[in-house]
Protein backbone atom coordinates (compact mmCIF):
# COMPACT_ATOMS: atom_id res chain seq x y z
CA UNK A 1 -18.76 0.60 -3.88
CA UNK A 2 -15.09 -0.43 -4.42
CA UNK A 3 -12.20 1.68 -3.79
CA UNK A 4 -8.71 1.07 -5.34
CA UNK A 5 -5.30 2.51 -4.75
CA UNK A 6 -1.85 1.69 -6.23
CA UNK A 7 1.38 2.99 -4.32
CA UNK A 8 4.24 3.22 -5.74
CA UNK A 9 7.47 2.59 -2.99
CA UNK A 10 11.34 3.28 -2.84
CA UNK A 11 12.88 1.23 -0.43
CA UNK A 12 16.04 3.10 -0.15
CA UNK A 13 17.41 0.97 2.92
CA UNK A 14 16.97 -2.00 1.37
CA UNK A 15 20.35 -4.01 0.55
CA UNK A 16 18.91 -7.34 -1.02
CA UNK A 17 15.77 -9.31 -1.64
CA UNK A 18 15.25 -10.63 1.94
CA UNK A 19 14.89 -7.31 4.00
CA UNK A 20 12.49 -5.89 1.09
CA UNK A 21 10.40 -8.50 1.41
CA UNK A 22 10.53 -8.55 5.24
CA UNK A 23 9.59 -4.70 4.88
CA UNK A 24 6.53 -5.34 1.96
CA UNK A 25 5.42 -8.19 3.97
CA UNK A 26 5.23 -6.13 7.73
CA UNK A 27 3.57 -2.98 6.04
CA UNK A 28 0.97 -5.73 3.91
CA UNK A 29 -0.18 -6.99 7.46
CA UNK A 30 0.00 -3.65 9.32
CA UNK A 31 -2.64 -2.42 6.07
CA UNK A 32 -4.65 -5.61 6.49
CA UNK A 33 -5.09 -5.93 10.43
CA UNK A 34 -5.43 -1.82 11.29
CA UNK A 35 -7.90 -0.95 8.06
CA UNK A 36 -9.09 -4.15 6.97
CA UNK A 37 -7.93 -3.95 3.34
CA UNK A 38 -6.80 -6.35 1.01
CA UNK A 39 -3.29 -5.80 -0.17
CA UNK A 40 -0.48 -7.08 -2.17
CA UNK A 41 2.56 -6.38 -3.98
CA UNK A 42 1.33 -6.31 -7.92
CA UNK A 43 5.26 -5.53 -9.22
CA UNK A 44 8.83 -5.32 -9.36
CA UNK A 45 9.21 -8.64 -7.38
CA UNK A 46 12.86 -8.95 -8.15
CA UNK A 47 14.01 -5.26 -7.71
CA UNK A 48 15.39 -5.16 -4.32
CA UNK A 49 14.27 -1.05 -3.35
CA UNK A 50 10.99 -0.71 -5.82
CA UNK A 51 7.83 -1.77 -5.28
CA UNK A 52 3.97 -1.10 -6.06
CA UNK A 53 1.26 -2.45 -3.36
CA UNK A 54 -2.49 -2.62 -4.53
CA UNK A 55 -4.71 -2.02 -1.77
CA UNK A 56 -8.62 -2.39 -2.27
CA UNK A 57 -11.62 -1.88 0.01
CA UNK A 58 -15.29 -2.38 -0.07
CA UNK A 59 -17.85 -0.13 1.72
CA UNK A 60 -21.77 0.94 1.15
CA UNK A 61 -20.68 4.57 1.42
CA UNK A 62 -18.47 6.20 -0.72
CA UNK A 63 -17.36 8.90 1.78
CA UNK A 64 -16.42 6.19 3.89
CA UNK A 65 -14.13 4.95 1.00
CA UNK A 66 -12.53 8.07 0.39
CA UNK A 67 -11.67 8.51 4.24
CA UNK A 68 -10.50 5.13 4.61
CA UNK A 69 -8.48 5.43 1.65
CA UNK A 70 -6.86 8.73 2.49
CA UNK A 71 -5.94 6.99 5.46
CA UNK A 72 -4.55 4.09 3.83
CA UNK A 73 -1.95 6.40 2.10
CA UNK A 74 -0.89 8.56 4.97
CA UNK A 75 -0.38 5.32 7.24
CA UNK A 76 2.07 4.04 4.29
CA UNK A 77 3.67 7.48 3.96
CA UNK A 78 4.39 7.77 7.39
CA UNK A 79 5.97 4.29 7.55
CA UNK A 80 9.62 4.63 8.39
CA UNK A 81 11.40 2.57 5.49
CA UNK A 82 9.53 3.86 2.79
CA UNK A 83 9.54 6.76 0.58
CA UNK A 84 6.41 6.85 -1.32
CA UNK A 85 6.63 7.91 -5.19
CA UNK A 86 3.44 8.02 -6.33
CA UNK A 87 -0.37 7.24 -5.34
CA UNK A 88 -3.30 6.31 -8.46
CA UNK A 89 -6.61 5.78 -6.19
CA UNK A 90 -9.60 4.97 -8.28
CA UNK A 91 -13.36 4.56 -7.27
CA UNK A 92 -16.15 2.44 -8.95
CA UNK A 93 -20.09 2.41 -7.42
């Protein structure tokens, strides 16, 4: 079973390029290391306080999934320098 989530970000301390992607990059690496997720920025590479990670996870349960998953998103909504705008989580066995 595969679980996928897209999150939707405002960055509203951002000032330029460089300290977005220093944020997107730390909170990519936080999500991979504590949950063991892949993740990634899919778009709005060039807008300096927008952003939408893609975060997918694979598990033989699908409770599992949907815990890990709600997880995922409160760990992003809780970071500091993000506001989060909007979560799509989909689920395929």
């Amino acid at each position: 079973m595969v679980a996928g989530v897209q999150i939707e970000l405002f960055l509203p301390a951002c000032q330029n390029l460089k300290e977005k992607r220093a944020i997107v990059k730390s909170l990519i690496g936080k999500l991979r290391s504590r949950f063991n997720v892949s993740a990634a920025e899919m778009t709005y590479p060039e807008q300096w306080q927008r952003t939408v990670l893609g975060i997918a996870a694979v598990a033989n349960e699908m409770s599992f999934l949907q815990q890990e998953m709600q997880a995922v998103v409160r760990f992003v909504e809780n970071h500091p320098d993000v506001e989060l705008i909007r979560v799509d989580t989909e689920y395929y066995e």
